[in-house]
C-alpha atoms as a PDB file:
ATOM      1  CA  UNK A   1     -81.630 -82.635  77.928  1.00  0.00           C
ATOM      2  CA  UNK A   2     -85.473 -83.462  77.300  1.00  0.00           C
ATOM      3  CA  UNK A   3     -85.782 -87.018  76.274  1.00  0.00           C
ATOM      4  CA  UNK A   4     -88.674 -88.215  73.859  1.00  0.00           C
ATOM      5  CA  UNK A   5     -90.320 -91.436  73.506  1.00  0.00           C
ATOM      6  CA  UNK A   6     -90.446 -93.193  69.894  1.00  0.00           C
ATOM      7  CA  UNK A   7     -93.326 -94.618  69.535  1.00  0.00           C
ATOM      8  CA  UNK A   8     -93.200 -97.921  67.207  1.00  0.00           C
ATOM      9  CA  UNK A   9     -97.293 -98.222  67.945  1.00  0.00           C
ATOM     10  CA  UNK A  10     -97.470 -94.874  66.348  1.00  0.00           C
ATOM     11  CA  UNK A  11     -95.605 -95.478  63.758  1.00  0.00           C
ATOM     12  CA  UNK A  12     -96.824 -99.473  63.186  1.00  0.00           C
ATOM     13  CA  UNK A  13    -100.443 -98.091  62.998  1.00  0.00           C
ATOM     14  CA  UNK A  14     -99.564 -95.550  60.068  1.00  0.00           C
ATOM     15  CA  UNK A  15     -97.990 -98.570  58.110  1.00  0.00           C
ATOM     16  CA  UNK A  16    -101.057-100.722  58.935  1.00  0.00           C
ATOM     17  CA  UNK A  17    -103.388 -97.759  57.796  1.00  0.00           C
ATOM     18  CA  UNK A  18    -101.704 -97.346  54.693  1.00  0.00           C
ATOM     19  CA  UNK A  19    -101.497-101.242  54.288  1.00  0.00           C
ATOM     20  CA  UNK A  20    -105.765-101.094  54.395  1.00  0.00           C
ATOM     21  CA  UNK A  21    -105.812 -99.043  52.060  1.00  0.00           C
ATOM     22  CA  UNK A  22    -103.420-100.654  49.220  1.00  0.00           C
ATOM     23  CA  UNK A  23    -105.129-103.659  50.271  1.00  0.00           C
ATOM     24  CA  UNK A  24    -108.471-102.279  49.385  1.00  0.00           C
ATOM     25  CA  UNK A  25    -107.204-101.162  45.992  1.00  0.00           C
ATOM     26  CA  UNK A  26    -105.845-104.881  45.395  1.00  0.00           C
ATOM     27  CA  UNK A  27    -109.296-105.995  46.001  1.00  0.00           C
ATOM     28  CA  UNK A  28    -111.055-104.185  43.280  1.00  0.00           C
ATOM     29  CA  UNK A  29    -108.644-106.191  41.013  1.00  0.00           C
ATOM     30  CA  UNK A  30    -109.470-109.226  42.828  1.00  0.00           C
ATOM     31  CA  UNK A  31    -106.350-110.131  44.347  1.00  0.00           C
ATOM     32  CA  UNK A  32    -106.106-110.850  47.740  1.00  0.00           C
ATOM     33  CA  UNK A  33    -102.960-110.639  50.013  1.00  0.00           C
ATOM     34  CA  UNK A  34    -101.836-113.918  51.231  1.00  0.00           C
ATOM     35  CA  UNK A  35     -99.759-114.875  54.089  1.00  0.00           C
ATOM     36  CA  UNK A  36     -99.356-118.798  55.468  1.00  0.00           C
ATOM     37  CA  UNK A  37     -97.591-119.479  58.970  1.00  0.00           C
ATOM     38  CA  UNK A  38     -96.686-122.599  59.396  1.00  0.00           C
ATOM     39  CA  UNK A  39     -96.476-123.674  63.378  1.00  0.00           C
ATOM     40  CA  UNK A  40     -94.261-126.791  64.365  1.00  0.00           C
ATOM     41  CA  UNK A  41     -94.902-127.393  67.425  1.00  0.00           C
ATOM     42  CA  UNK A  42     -97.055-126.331  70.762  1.00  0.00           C
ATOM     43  CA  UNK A  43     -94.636-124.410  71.875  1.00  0.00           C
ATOM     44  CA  UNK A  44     -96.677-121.360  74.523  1.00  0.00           C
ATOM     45  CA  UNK A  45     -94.637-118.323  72.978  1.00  0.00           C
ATOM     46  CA  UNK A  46     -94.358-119.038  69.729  1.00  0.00           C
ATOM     47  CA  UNK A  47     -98.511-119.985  69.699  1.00  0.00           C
ATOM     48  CA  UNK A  48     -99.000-116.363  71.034  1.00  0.00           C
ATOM     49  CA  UNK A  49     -96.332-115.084  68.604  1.00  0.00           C
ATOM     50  CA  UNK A  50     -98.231-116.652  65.733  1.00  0.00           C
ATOM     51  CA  UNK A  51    -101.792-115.784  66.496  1.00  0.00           C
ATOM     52  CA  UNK A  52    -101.074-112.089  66.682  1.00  0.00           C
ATOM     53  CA  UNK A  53     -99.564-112.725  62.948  1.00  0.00           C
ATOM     54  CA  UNK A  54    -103.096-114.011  61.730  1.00  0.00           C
ATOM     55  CA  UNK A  55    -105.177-111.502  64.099  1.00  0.00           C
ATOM     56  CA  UNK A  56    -103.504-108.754  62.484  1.00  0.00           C
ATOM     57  CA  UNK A  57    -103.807-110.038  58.785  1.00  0.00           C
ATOM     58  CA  UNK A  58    -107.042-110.726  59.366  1.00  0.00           C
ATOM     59  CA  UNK A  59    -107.645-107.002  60.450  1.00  0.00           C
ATOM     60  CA  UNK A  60    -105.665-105.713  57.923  1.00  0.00           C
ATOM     61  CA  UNK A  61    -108.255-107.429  55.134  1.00  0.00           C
ATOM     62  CA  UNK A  62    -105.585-110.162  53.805  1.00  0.00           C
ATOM     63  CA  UNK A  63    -105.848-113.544  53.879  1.00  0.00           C
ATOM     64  CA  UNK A  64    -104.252-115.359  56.505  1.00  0.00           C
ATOM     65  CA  UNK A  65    -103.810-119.509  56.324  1.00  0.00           C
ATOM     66  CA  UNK A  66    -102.122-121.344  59.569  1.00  0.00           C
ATOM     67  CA  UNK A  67    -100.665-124.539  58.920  1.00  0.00           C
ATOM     68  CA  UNK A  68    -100.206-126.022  62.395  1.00  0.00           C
ATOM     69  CA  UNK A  69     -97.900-129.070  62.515  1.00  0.00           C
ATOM     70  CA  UNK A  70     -97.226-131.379  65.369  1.00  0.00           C
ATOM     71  CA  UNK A  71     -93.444-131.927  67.185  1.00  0.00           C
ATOM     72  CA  UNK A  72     -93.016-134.861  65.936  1.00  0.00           C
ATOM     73  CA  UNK A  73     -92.925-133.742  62.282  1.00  0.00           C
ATOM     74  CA  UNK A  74     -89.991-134.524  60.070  1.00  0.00           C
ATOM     75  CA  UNK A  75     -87.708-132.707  57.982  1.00  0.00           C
ATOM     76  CA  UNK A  76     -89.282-134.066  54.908  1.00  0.00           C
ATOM     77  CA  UNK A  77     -92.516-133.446  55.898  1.00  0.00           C
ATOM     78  CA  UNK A  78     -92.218-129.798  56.544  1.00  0.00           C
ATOM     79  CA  UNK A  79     -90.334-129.573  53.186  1.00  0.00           C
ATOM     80  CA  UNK A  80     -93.553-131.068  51.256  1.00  0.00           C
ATOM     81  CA  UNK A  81     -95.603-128.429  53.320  1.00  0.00           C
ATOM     82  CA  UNK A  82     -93.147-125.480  52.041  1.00  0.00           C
ATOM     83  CA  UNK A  83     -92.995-126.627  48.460  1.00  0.00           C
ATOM     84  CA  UNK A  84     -97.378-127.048  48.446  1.00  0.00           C
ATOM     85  CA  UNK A  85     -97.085-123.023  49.816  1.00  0.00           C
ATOM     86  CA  UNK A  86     -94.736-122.332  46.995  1.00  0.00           C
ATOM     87  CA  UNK A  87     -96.950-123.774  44.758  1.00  0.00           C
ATOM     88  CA  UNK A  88    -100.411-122.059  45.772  1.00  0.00           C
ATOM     89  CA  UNK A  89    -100.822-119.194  44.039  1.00  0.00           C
ATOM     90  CA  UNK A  90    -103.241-117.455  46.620  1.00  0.00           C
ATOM     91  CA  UNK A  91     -99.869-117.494  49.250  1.00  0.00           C
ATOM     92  CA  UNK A  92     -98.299-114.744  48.789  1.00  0.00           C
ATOM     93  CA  UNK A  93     -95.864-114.641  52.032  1.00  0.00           C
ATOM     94  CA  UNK A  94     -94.096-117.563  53.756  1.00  0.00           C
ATOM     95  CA  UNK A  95     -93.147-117.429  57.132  1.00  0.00           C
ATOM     96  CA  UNK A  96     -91.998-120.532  59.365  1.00  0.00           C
ATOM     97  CA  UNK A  97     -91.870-119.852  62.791  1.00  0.00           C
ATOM     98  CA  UNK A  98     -88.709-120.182  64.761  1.00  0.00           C
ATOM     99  CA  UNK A  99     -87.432-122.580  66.576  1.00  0.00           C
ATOM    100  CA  UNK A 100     -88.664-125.596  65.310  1.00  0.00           C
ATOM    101  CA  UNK A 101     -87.963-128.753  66.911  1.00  0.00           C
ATOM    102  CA  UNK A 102     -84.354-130.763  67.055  1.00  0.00           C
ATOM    103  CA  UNK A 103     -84.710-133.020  64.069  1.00  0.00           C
ATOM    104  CA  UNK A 104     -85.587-130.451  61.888  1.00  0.00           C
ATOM    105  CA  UNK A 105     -82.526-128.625  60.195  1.00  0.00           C
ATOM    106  CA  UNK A 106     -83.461-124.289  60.240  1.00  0.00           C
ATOM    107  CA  UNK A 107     -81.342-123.472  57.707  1.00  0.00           C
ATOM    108  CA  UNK A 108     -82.643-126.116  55.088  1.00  0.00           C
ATOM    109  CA  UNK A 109     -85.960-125.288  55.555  1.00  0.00           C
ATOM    110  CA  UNK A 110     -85.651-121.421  55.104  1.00  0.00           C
ATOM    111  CA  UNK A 111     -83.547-122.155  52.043  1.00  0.00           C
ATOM    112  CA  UNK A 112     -86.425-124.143  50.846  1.00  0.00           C
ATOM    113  CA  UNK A 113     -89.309-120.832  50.724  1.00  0.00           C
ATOM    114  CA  UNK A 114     -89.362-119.256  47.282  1.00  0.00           C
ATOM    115  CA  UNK A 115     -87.510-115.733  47.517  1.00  0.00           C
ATOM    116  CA  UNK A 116     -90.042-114.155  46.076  1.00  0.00           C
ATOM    117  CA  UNK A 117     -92.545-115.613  49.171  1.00  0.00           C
ATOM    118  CA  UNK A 118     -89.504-114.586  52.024  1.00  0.00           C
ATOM    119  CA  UNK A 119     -91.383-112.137  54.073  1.00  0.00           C
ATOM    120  CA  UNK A 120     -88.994-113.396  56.943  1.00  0.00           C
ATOM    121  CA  UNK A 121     -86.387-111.688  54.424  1.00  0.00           C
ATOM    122  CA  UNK A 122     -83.975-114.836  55.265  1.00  0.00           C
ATOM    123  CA  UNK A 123     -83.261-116.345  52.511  1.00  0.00           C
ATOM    124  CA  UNK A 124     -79.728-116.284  50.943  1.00  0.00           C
ATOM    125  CA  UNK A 125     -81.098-114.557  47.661  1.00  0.00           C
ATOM    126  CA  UNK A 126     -82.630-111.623  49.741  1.00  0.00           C
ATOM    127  CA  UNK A 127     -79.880-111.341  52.036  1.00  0.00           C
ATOM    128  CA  UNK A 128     -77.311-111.051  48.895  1.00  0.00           C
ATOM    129  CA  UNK A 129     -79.947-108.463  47.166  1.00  0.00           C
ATOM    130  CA  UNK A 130     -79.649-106.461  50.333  1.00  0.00           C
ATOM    131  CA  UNK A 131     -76.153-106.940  50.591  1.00  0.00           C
ATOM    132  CA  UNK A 132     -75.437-105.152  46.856  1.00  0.00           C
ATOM    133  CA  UNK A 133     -78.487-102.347  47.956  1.00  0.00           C
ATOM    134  CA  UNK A 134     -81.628-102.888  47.431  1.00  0.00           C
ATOM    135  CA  UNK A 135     -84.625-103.398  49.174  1.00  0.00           C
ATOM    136  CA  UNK A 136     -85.821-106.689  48.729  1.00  0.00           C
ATOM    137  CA  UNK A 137     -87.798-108.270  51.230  1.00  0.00           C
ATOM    138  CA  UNK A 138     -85.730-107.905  53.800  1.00  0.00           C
ATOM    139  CA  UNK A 139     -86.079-108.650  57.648  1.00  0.00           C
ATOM    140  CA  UNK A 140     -88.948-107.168  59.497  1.00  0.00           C
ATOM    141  CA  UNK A 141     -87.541-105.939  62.480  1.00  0.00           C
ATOM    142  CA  UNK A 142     -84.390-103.782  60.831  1.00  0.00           C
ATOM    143  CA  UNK A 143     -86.973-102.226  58.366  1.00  0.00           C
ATOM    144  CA  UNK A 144     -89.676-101.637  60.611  1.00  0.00           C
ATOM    145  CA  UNK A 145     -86.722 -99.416  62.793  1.00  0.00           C
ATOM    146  CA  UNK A 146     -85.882 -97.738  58.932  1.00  0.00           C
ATOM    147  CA  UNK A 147     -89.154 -96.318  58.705  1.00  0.00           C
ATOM    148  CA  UNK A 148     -89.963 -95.168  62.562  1.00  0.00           C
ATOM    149  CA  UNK A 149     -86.227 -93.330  62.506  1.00  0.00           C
ATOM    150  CA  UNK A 150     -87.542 -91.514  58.829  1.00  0.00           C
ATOM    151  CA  UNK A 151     -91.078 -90.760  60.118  1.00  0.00           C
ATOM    152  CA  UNK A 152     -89.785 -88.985  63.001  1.00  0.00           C
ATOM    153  CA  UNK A 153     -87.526 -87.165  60.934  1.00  0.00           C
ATOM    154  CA  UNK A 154     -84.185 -88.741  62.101  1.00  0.00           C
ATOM    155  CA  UNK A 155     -81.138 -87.731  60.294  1.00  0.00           C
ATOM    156  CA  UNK A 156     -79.383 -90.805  58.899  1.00  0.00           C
ATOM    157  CA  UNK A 157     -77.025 -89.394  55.822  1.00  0.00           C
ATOM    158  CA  UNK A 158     -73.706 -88.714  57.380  1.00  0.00           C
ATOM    159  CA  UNK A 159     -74.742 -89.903  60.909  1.00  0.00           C
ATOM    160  CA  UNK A 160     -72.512 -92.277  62.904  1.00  0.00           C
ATOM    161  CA  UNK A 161     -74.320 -95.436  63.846  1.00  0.00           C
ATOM    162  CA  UNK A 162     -73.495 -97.875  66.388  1.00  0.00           C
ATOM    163  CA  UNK A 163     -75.468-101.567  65.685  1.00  0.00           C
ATOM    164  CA  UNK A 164     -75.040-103.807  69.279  1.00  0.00           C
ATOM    165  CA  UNK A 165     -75.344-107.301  67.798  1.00  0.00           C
ATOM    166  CA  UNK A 166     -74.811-109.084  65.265  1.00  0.00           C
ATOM    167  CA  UNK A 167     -77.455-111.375  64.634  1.00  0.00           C
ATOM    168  CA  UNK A 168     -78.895-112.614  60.866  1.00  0.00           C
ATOM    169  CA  UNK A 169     -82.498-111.144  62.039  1.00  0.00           C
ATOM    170  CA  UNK A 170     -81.330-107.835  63.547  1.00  0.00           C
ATOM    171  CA  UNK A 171     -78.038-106.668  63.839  1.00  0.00           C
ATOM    172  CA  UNK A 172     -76.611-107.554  60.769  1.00  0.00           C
ATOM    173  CA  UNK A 173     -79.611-106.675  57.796  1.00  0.00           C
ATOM    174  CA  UNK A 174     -79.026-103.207  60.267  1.00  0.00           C
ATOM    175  CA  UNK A 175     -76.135-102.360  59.459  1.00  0.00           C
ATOM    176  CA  UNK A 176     -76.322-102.742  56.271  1.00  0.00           C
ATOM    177  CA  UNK A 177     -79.812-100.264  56.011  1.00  0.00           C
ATOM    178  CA  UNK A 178     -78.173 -97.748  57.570  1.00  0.00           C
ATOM    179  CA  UNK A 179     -74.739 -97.886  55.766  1.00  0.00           C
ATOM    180  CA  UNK A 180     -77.285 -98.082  52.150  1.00  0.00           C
ATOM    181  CA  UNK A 181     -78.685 -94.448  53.869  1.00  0.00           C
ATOM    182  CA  UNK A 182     -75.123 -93.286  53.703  1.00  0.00           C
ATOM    183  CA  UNK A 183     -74.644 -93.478  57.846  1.00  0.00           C
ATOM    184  CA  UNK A 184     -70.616 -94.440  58.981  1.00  0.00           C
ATOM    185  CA  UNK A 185     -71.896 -97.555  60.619  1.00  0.00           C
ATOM    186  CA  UNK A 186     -69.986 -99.802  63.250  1.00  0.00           C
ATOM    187  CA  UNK A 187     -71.459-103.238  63.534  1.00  0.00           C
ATOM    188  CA  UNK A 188     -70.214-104.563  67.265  1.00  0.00           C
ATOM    189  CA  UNK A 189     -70.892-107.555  69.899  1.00  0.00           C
ATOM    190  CA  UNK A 190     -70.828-108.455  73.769  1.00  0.00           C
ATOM    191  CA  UNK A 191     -67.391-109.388  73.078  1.00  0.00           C
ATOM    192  CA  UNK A 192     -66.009-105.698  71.641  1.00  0.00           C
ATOM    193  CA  UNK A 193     -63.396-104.439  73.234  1.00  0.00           C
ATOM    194  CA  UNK A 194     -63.757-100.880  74.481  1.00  0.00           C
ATOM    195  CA  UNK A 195     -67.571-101.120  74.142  1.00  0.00           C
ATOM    196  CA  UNK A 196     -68.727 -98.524  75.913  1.00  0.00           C
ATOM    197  CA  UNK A 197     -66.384 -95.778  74.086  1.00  0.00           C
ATOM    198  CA  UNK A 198     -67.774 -97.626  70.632  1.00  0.00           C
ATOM    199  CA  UNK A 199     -71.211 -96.702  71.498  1.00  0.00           C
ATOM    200  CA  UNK A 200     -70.465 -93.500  72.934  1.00  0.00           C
ATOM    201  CA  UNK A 201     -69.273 -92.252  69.316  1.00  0.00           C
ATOM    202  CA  UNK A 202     -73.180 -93.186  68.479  1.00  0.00           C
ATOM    203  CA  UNK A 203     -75.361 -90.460  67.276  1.00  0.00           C
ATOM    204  CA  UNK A 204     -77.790 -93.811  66.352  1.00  0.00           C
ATOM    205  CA  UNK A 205     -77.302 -96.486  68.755  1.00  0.00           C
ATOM    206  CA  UNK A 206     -79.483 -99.612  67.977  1.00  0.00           C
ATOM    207  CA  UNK A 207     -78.846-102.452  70.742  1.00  0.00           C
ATOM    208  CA  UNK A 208     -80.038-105.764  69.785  1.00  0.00           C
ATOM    209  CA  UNK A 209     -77.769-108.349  71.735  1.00  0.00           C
ATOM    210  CA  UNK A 210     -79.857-109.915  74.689  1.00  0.00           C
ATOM    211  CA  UNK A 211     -78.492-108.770  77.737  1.00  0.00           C
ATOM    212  CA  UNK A 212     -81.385-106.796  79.828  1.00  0.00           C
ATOM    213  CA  UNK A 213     -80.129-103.631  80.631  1.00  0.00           C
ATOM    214  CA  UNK A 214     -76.658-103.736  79.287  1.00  0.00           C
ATOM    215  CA  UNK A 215     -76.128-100.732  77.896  1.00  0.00           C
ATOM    216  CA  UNK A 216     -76.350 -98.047  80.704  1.00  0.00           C
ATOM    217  CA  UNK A 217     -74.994 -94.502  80.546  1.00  0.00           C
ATOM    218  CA  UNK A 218     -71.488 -94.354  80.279  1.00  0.00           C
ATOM    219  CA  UNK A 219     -72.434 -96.209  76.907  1.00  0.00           C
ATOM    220  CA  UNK A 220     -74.696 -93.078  75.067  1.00  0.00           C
ATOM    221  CA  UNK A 221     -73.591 -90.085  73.571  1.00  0.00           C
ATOM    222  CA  UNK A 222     -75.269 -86.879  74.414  1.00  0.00           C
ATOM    223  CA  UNK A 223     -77.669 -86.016  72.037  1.00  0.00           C
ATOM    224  CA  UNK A 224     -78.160 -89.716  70.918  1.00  0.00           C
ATOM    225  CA  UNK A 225     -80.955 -91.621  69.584  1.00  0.00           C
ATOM    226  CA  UNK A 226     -80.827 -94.900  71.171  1.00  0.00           C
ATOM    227  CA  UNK A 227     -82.695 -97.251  69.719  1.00  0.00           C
ATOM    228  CA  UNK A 228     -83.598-100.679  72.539  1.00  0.00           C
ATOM    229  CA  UNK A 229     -84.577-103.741  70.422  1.00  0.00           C
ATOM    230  CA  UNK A 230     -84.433-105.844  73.503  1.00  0.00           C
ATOM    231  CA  UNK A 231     -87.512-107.595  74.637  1.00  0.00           C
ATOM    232  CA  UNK A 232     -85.764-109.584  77.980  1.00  0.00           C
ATOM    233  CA  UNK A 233     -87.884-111.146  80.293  1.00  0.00           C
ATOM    234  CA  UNK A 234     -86.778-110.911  84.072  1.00  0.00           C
ATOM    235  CA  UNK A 235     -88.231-112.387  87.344  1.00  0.00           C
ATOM    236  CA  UNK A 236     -86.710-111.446  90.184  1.00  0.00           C
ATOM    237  CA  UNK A 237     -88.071-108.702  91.964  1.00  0.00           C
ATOM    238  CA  UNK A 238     -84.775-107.554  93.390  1.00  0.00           C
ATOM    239  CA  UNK A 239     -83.513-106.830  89.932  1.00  0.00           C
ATOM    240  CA  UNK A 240     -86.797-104.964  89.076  1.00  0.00           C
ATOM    241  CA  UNK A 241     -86.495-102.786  92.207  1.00  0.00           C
ATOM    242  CA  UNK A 242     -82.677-102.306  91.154  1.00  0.00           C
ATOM    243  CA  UNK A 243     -83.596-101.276  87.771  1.00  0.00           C
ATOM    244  CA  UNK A 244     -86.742 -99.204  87.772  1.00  0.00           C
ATOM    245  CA  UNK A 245     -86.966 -98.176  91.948  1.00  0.00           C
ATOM    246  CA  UNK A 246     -89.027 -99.085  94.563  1.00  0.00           C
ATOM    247  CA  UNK A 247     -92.324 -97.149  93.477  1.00  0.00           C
ATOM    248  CA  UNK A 248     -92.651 -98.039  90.109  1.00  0.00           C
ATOM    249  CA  UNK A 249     -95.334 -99.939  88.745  1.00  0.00           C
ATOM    250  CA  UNK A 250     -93.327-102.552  87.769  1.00  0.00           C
ATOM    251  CA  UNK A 251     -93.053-103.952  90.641  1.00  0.00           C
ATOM    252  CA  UNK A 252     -96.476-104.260  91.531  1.00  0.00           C
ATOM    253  CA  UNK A 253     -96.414-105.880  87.633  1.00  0.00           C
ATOM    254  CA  UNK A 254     -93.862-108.596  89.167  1.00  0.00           C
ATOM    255  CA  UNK A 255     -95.829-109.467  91.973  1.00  0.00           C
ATOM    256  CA  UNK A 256     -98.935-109.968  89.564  1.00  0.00           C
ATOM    257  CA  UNK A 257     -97.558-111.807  86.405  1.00  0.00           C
ATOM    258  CA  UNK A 258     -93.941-113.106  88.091  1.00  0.00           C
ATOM    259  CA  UNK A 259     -92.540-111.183  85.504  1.00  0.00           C
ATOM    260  CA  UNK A 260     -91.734-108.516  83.118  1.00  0.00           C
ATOM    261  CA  UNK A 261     -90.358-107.054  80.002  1.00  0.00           C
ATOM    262  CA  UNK A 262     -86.943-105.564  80.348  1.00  0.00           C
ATOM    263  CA  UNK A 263     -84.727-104.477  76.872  1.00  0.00           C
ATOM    264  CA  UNK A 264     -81.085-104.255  76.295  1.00  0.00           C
ATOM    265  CA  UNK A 265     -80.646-100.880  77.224  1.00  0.00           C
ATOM    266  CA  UNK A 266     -81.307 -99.742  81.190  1.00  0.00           C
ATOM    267  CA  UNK A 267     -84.875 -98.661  81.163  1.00  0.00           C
ATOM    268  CA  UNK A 268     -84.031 -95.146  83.211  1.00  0.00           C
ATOM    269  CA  UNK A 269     -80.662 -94.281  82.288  1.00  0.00           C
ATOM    270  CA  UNK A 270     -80.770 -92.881  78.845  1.00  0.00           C
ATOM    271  CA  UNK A 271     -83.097 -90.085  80.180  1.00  0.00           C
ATOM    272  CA  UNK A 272     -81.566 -86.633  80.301  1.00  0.00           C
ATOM    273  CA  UNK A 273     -78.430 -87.725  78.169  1.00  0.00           C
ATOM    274  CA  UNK A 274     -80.415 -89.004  74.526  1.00  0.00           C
ATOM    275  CA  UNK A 275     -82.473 -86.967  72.450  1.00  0.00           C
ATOM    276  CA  UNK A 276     -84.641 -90.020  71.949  1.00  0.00           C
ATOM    277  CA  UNK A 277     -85.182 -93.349  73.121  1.00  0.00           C
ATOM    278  CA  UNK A 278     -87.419 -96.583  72.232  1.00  0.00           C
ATOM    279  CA  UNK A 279     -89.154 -97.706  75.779  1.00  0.00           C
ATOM    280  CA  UNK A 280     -89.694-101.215  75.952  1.00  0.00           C
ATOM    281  CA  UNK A 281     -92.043-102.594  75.979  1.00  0.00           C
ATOM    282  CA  UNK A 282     -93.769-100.032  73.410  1.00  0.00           C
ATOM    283  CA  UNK A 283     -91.022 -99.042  71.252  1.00  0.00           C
ATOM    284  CA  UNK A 284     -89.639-101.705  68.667  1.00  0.00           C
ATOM    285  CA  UNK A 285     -91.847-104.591  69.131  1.00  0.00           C
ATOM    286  CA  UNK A 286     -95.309-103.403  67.337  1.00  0.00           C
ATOM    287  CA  UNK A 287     -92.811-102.692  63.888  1.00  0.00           C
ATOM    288  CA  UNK A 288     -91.838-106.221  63.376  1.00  0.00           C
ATOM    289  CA  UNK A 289     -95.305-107.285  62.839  1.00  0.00           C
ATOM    290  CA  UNK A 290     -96.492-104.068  60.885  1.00  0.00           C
ATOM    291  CA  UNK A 291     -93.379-104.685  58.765  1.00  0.00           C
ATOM    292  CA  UNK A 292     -94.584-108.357  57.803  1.00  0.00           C
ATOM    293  CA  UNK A 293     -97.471-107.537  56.990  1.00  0.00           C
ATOM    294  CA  UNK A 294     -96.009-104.503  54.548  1.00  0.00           C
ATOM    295  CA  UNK A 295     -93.451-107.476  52.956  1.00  0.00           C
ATOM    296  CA  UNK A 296     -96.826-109.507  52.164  1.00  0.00           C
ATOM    297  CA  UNK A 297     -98.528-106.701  50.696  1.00  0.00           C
ATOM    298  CA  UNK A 298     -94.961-106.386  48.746  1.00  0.00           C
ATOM    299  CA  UNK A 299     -94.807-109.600  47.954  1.00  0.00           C
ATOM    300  CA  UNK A 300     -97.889-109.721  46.614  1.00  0.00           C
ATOM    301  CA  UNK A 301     -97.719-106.483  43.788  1.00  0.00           C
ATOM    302  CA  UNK A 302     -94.458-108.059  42.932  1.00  0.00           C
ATOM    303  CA  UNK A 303     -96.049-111.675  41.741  1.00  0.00           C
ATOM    304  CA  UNK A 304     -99.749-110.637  40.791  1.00  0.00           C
ATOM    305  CA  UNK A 305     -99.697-107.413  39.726  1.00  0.00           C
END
């Protein structure tokens, strides 16, 4: 069987595109999309993670504040910060980044953005909105996968879907987006027993659990569309050679960087058995940020227009 790549850049650029262009109409009213990150922190990753946030923003003609903080901030202190955010009308979309330091309690803190500012689409209001069905702000990555598997015309009513994971970011919000598109959805873990034969009923398989290359081929069903949301950094060039082969450019990657990006799902062994797989890097990763950019623009017609 012919395998085909799913782009999420393709897809993440037509959201962005039609984002512009909303954006442009929003303008003429003069109202601006607004979207504050707040940064906690110097932590390397998450300072990458967070200027791509306000790069694309910026691009996409919104306004973009960063509120950087240092470690040593307290709870109460990033709780002021939150509630002056709440309170400024030209913030349209919240988002904290995760993880914040030690002394500072997650939960509390995402309990403490306005629902109606949630573009993280964590707090307990949204999650209970999408619980009962609708489509609130909810989280980025799960809906950014909703739109890629409609724009390429993936069948979802009366599909059976197999979500690896069970995370409040990912794997849960998923199951529950597929189940609301009337897919028979199974919602598993790590720890399932009889995994493989689980995912093997899958004609959607989304893997978000953390494991590089966990799911291999005895887990997909022929014909399946396996979706990686994986994004697991290895370093040993053994494991590279063992997962991609001994010509492949990833090793020559290794021996540059001392690393690369590996997802959830073996990199080569869902070719010839799937109909359609997400590569990583590539595949997922570009619709988390195109989606939080959409949930500002959504946020932002819901309060000021």
């Amino acid at each position: 069987m012919e395998t085909r790549k799913l782009s999420g850049k393709i897809t993440a650029d037509a959201i962005k595109s039609e984002i512009v262009e909303e954006v442009i109409q929003l303008k003429k009213q003069g109202i601006v999309p607004g979207l504050a990150t707040v940064l906690v922190g110097e932590d390397p990753a998450s300072e990458m993670y967070v200027g791509s946030k306000v790069k694309t923003c910026r691009e996409l003609g919104m306004f973009s504040e960063l509120v950087k903080m240092p470690a040593s901030t307290t709870q109460e202190q990033l709780m002021e910060t939150i509630e002056a955010l709440n309170n400024n009308n030209d913030i349209d979309g919240i988002l904290v980044q995760l993880p914040l330091p030690g002394q500072i309690e997650e939960n509390l803190i995402l309990e403490a953005i306005r629902p109606d500012k949630d573009v993280d689409g964590l707090h307990p209001v949204n999650i209970g909105k999408l619980t009962k069905g609708g489509t609130p702000l909810a989280p980025c990555t799960p809906m950014g996968i909703m739109e890629m598997l409609a724009r390429e015309n993936v069948e979802i009513k009366g599909a059976e879907a197999v979500v690896v994971g069970r995370s409040d970011i990912v794997g849960k919000p998923m199951a529950l987006l597929l189940l609301h598109q009337h897919a028979t959805v199974t919602i598993c873990h790590s720890r399932s027993r009889n995994l493989p034969e689980i995912c093997r009923r899958a004609d959607i398989l989304v893997v978000a659990v953390g494991r590089p290359a966990m799911i291999t081929r005895e887990y997909i069903k022929e014909g399946a569309v396996v979706i990686d949301v994986g994004t697991n950094r290895i370093t040993s060039l053994d494991q590279v050679v063992e997962l991609f082969g001994p010509d492949s450019p990833r090793t020559e990657s290794i021996k540059k960087r001392g690393s690369t990006v590996v997802g959830d799902v073996h990199p080569l062994d869902p070719y010839g058995i799937a109909s359609a797989v997400t590569p990583v890097p590539g595949g997922v990763g570009p619709l988390t940020i195109a989606h939080l950019m959409k949930n500002t623009l959504i946020a932002c017609k819901e309060r000021r227009t």
